[in-house]
Protein backbone atom coordinates (compact mmCIF):
# COMPACT_ATOMS: atom_id res chain seq x y z
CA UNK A 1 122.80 -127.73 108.43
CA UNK A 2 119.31 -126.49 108.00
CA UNK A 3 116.92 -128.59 105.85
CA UNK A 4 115.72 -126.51 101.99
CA UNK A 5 112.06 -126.84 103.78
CA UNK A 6 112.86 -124.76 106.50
CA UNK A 7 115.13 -122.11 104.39
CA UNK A 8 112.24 -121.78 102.04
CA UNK A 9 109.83 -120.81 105.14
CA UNK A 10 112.30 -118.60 107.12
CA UNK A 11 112.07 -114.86 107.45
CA UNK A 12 114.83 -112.40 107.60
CA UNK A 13 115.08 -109.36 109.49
CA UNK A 14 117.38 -106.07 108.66
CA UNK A 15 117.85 -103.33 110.26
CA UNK A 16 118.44 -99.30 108.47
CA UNK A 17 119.86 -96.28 109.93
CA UNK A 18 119.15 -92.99 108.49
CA UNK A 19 121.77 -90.48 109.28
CA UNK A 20 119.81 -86.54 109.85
CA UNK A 21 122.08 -83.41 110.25
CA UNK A 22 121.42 -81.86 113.40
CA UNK A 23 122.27 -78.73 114.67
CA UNK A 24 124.59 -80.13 117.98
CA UNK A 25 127.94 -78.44 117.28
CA UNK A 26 129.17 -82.14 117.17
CA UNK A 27 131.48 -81.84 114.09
CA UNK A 28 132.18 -79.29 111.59
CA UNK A 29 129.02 -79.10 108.81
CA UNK A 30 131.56 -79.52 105.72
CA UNK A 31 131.90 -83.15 107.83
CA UNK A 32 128.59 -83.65 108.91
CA UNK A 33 127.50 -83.47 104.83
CA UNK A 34 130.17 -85.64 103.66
CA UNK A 35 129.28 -88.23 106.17
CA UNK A 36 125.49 -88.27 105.49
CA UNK A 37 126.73 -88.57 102.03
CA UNK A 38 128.81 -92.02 101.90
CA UNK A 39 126.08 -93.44 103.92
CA UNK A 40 123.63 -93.01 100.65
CA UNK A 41 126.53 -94.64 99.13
CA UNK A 42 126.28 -98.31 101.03
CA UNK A 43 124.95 -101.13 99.04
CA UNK A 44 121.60 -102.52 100.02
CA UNK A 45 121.36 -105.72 102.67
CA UNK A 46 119.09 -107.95 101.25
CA UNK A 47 120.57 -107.31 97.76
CA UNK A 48 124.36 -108.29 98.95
CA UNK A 49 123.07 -111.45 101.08
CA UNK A 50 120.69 -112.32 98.48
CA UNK A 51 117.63 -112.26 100.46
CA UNK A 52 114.25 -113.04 98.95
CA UNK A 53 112.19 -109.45 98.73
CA UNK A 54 108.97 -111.04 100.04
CA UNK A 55 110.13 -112.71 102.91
CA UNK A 56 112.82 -109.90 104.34
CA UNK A 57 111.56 -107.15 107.43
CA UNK A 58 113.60 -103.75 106.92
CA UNK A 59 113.35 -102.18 110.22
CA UNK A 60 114.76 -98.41 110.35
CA UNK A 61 115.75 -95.87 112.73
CA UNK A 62 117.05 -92.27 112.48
CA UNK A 63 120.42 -90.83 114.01
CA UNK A 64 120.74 -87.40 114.30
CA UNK A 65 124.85 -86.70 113.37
């Protein structure tokens, strides 16, 4: 188990994707918009795991769908 010390100093690191329509012919649009629209929908990382704000590292990327 890891000592309170150390859990006080330690730094967490999330990552984000950000779903983007595209224009590929990948799936029909009606699709594409519903499933750029439940990913709004998720719940936010450090919220659910209870994550201090000033010590959490939200790295994001973009995915073109």
């Amino acid at each position: 188990m890891i000592s309170a010390p150390a859990r006080s100093n330690a730094s967490y690191f999330l990552s984000k994707i950000e779903l983007k329509k595209g224009d590929a012919a990948t799936m029909a649009a009606w699709r594409k918009r519903l499933f750029i629209a439940t990913s709004f929908v998720t719940s936010d990382a450090a919220d659910y795991f209870g994550l201090p704000r000033e010590r959490t590292v939200i790295m994001g990327s973009q995915v073109e769908v």
